[in-house]
PDB file of N, CA and C in Angstrom:
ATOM      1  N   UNK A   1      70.592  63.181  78.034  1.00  0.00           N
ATOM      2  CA  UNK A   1      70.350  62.342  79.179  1.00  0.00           C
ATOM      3  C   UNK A   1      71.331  62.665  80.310  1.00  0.00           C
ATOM      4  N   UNK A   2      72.504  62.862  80.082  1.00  0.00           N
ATOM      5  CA  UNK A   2      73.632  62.993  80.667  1.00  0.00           C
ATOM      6  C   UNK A   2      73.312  64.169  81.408  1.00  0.00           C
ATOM      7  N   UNK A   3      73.066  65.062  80.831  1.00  0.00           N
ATOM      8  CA  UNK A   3      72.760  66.465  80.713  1.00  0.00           C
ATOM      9  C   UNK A   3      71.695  67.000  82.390  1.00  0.00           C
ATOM     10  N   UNK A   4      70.697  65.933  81.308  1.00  0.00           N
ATOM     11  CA  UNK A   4      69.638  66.026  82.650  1.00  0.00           C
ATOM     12  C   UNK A   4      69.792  65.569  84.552  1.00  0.00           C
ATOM     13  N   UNK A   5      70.786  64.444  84.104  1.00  0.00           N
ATOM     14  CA  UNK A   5      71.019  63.924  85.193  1.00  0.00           C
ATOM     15  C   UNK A   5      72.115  65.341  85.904  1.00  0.00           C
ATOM     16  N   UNK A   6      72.888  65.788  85.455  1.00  0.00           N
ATOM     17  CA  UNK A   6      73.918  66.321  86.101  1.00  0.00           C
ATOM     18  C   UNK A   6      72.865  68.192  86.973  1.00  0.00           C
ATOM     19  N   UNK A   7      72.081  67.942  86.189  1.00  0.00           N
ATOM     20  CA  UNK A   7      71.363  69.504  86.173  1.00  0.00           C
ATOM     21  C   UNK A   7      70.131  69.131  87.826  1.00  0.00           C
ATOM     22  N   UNK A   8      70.009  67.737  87.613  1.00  0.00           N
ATOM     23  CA  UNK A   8      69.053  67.131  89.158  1.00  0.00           C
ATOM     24  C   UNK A   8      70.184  67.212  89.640  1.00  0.00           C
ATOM     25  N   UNK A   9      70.945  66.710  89.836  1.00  0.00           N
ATOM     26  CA  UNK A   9      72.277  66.424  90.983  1.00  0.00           C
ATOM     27  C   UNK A   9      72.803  67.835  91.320  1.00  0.00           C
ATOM     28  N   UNK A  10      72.612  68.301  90.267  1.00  0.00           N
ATOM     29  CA  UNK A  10      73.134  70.056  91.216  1.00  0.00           C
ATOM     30  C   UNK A  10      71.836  70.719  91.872  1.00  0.00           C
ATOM     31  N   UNK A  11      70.273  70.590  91.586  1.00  0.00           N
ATOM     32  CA  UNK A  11      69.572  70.943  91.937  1.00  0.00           C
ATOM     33  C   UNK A  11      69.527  70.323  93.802  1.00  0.00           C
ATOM     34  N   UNK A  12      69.878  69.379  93.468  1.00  0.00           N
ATOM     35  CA  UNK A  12      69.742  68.982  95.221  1.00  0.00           C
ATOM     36  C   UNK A  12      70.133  69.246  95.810  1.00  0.00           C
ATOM     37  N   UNK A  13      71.802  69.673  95.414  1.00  0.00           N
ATOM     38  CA  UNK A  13      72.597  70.241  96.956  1.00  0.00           C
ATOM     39  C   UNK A  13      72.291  71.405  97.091  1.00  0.00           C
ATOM     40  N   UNK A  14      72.372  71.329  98.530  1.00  0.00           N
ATOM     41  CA  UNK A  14      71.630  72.795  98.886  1.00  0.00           C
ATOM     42  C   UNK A  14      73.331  73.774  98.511  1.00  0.00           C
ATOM     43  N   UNK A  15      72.897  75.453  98.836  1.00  0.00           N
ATOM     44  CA  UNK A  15      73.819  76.138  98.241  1.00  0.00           C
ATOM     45  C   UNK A  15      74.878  76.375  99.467  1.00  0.00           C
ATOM     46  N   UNK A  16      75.705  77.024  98.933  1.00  0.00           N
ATOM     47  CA  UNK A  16      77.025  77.084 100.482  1.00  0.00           C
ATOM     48  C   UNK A  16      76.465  77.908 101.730  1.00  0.00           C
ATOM     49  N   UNK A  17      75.916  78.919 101.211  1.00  0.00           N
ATOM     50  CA  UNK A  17      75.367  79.997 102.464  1.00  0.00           C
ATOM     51  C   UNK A  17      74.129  79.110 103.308  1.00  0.00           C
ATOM     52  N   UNK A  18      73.244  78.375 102.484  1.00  0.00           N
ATOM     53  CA  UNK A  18      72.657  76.938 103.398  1.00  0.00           C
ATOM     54  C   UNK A  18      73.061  76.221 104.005  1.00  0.00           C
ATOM     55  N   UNK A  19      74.261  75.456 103.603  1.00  0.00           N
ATOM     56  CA  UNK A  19      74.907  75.126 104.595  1.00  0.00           C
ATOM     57  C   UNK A  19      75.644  75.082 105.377  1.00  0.00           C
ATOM     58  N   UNK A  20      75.930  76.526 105.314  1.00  0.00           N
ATOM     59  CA  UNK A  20      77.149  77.246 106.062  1.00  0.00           C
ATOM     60  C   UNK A  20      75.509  77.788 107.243  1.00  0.00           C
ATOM     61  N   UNK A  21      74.687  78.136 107.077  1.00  0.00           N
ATOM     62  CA  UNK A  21      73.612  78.889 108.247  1.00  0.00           C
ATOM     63  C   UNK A  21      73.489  77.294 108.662  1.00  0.00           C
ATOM     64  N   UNK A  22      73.001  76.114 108.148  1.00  0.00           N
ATOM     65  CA  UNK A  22      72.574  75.270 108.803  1.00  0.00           C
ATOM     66  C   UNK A  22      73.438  74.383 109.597  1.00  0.00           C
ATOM     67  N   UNK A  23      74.695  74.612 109.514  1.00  0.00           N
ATOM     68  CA  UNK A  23      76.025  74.308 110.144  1.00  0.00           C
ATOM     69  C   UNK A  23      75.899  74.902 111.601  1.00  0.00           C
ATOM     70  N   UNK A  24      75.610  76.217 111.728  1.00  0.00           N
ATOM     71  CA  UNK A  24      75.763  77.126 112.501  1.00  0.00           C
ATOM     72  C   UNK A  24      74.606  77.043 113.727  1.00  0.00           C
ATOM     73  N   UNK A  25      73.411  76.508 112.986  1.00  0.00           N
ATOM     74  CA  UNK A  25      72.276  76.343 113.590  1.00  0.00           C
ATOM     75  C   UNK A  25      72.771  75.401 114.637  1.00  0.00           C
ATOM     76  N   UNK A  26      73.148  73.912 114.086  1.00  0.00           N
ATOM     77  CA  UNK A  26      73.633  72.791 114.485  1.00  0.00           C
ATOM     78  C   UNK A  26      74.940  73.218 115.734  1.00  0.00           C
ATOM     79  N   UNK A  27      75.107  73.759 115.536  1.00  0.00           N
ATOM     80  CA  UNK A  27      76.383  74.052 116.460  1.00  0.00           C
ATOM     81  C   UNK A  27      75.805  74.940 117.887  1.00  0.00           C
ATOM     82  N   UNK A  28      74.675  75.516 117.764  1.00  0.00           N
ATOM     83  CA  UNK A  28      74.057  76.542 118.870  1.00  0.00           C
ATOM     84  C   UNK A  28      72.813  75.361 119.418  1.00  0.00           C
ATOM     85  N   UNK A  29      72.559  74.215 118.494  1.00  0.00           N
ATOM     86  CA  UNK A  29      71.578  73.204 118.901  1.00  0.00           C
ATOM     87  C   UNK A  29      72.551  72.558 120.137  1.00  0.00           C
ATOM     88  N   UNK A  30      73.630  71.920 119.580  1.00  0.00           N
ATOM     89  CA  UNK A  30      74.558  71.037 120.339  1.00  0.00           C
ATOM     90  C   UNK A  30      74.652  72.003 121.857  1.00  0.00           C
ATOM     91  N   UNK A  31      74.869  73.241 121.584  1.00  0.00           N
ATOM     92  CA  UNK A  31      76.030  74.108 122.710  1.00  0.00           C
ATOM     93  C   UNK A  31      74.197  74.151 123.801  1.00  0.00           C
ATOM     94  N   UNK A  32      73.526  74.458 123.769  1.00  0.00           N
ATOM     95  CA  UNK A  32      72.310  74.516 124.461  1.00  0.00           C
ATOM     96  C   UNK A  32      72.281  73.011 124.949  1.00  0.00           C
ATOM     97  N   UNK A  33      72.619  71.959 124.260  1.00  0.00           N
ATOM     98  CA  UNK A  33      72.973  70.692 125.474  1.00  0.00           C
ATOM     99  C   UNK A  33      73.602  70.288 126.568  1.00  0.00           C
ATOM    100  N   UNK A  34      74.762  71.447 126.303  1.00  0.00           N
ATOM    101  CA  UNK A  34      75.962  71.547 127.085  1.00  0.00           C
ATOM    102  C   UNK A  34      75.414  71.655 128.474  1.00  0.00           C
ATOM    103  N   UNK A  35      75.996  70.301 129.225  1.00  0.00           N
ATOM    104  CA  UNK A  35      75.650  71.409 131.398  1.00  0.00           C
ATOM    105  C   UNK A  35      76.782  72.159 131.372  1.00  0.00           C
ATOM    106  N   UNK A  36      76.552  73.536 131.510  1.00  0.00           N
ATOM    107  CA  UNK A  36      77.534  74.195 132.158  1.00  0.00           C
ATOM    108  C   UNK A  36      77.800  74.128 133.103  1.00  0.00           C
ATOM    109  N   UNK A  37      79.390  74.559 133.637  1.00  0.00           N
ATOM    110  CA  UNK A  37      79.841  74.475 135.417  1.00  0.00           C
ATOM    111  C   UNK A  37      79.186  75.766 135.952  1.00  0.00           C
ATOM    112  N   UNK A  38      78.504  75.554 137.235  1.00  0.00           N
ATOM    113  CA  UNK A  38      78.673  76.872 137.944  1.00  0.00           C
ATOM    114  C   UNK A  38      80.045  77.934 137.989  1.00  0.00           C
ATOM    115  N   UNK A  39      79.302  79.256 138.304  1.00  0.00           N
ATOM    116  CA  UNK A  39      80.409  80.017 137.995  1.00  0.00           C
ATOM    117  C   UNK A  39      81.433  79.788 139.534  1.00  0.00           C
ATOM    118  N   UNK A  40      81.300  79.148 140.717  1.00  0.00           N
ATOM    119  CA  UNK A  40      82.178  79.182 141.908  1.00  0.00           C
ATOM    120  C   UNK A  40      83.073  77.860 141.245  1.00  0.00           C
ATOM    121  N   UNK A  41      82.465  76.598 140.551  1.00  0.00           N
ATOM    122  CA  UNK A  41      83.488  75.710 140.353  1.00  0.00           C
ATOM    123  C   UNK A  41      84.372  76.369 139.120  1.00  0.00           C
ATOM    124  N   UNK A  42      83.798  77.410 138.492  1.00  0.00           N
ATOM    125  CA  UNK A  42      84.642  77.146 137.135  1.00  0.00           C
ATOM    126  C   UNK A  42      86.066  78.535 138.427  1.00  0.00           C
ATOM    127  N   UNK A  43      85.734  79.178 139.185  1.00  0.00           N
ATOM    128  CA  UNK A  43      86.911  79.569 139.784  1.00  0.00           C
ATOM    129  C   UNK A  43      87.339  79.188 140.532  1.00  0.00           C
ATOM    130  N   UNK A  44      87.057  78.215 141.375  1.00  0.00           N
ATOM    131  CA  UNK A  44      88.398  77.083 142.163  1.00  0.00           C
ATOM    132  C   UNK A  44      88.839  76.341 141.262  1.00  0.00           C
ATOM    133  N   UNK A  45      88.089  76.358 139.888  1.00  0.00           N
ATOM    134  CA  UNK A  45      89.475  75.583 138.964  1.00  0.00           C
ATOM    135  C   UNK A  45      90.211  76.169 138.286  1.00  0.00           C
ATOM    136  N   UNK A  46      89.763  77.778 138.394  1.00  0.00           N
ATOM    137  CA  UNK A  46      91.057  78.579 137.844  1.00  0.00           C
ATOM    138  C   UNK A  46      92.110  78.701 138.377  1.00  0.00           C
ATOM    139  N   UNK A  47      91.599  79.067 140.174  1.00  0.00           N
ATOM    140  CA  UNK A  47      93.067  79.371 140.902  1.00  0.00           C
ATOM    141  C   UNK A  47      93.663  77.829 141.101  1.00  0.00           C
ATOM    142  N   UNK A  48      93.023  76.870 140.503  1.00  0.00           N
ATOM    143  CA  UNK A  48      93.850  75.398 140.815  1.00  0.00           C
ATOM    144  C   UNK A  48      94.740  75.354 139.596  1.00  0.00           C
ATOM    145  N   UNK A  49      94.492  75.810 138.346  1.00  0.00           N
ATOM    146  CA  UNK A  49      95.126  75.453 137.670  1.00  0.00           C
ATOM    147  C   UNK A  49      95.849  76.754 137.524  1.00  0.00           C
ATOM    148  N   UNK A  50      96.033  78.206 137.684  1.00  0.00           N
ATOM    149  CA  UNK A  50      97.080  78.970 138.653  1.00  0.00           C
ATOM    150  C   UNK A  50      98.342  78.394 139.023  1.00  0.00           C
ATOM    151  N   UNK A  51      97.886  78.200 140.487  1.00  0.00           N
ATOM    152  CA  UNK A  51      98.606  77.417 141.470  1.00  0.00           C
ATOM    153  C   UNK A  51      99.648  76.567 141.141  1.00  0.00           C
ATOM    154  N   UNK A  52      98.918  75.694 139.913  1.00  0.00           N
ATOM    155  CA  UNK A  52      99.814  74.492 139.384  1.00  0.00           C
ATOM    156  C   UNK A  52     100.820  74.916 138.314  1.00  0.00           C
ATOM    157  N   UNK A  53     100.170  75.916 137.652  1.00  0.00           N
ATOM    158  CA  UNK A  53     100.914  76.319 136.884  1.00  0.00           C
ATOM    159  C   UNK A  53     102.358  77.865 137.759  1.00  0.00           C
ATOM    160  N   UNK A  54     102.132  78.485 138.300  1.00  0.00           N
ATOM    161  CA  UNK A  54     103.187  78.819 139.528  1.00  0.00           C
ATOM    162  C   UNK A  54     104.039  78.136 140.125  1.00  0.00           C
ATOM    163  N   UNK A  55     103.685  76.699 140.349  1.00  0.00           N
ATOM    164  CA  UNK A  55     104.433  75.577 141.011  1.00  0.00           C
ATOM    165  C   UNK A  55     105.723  75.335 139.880  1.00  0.00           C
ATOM    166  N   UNK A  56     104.875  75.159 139.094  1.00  0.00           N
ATOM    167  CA  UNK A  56     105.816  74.405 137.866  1.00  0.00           C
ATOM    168  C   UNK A  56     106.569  75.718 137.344  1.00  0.00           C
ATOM    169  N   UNK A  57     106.702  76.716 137.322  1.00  0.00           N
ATOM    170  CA  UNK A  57     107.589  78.081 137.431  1.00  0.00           C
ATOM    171  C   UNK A  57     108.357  78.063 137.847  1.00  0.00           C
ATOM    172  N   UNK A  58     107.904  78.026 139.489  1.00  0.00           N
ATOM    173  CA  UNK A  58     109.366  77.864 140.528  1.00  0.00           C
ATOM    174  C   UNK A  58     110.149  76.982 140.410  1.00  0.00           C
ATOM    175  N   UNK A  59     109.425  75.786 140.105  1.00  0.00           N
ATOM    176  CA  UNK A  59     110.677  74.317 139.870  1.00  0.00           C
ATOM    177  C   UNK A  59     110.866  74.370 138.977  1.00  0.00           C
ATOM    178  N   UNK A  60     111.007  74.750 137.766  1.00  0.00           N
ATOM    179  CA  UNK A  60     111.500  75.224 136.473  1.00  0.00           C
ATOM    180  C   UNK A  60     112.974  76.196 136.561  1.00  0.00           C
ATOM    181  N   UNK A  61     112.182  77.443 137.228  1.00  0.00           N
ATOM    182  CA  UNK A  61     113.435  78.223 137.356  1.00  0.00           C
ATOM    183  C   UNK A  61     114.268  77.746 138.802  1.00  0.00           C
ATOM    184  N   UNK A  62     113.969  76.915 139.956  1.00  0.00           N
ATOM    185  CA  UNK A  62     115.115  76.774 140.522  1.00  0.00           C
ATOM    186  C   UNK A  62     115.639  75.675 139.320  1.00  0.00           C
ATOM    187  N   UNK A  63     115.134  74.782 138.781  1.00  0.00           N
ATOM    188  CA  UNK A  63     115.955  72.935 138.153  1.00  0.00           C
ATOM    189  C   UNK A  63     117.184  74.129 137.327  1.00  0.00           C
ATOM    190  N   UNK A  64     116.194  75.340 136.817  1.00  0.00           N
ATOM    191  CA  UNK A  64     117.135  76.171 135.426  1.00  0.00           C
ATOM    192  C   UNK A  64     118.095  76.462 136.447  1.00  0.00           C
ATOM    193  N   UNK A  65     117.880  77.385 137.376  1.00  0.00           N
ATOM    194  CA  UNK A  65     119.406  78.085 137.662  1.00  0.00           C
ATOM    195  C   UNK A  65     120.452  77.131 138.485  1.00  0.00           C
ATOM    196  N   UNK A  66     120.299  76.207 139.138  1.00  0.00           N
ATOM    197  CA  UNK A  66     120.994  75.018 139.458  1.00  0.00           C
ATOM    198  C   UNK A  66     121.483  74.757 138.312  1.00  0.00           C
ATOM    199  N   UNK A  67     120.886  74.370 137.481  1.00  0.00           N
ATOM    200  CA  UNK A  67     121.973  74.040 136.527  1.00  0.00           C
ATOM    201  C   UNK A  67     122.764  74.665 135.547  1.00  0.00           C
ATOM    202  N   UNK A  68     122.401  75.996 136.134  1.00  0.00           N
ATOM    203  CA  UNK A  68     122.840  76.532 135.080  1.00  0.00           C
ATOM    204  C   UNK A  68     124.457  77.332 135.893  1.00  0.00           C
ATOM    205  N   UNK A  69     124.018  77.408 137.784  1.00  0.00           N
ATOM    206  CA  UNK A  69     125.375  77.224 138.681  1.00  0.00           C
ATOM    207  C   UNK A  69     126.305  75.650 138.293  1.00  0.00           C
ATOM    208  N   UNK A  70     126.526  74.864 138.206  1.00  0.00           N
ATOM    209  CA  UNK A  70     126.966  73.244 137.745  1.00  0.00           C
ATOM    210  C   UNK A  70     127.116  74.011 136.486  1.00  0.00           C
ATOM    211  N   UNK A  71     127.111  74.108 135.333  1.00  0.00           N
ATOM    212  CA  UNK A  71     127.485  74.657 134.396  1.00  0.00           C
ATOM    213  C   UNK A  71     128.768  75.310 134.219  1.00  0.00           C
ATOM    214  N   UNK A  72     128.524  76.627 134.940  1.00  0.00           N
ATOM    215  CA  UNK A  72     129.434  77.690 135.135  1.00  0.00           C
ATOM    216  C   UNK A  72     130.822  76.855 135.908  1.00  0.00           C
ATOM    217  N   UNK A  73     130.321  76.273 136.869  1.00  0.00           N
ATOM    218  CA  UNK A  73     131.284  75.831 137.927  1.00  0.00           C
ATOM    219  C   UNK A  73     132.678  74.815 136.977  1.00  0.00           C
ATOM    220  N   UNK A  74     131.408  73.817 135.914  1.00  0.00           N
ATOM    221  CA  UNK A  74     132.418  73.143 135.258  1.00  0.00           C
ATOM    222  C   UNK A  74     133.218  73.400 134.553  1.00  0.00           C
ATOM    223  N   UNK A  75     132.505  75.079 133.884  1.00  0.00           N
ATOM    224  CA  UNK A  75     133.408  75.488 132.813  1.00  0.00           C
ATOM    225  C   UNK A  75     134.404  76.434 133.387  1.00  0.00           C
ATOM    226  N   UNK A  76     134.619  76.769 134.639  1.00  0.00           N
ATOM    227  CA  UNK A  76     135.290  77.777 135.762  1.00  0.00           C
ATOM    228  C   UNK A  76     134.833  79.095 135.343  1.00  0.00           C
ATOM    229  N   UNK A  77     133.531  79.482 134.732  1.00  0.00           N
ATOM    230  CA  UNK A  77     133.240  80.792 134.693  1.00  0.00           C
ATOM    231  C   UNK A  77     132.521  81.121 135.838  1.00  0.00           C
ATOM    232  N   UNK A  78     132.542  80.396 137.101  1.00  0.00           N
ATOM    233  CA  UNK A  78     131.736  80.629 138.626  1.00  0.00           C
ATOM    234  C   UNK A  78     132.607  81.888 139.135  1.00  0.00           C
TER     235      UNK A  78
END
């Protein structure tokens, strides 16, 4: 009895390569829902996020070398 039951319960699940393709299916179903950005917005948001990221460079390396002059100065290696 035991037997039988365990031999249905494996018969149902489907096998890994099934649900590894039907995973995959599901994932190219979803991505075809997707609105994509036009290609002019998706590049004013590259050079925006560029830009921002350059910004934060410069004030990085001036905050670094300021302090890193105050440093020197305190320890008299200026």
């Amino acid at each position: 009895m035991a037997k039988q039951a365990t031999e249905q319960k494996a018969k149902k699940k489907p096998g890994f390569f099934s649900r590894l393709g039907r995973w995959f299916k599901s994932i190219f179903i979803e991505l075809k829902k997707v609105t994509w950005p036009k290609m002019n917005t998706v590049v004013k948001q590259l050079f925006v996020v560029l830009g921002v990221t350059v910004a934060f460079l410069v004030l990085l390396i001036g905050i670094d070398s300021l302090l890193g002059l105050v440093f020197n100065w305190f320890t008299g290696q200026l």
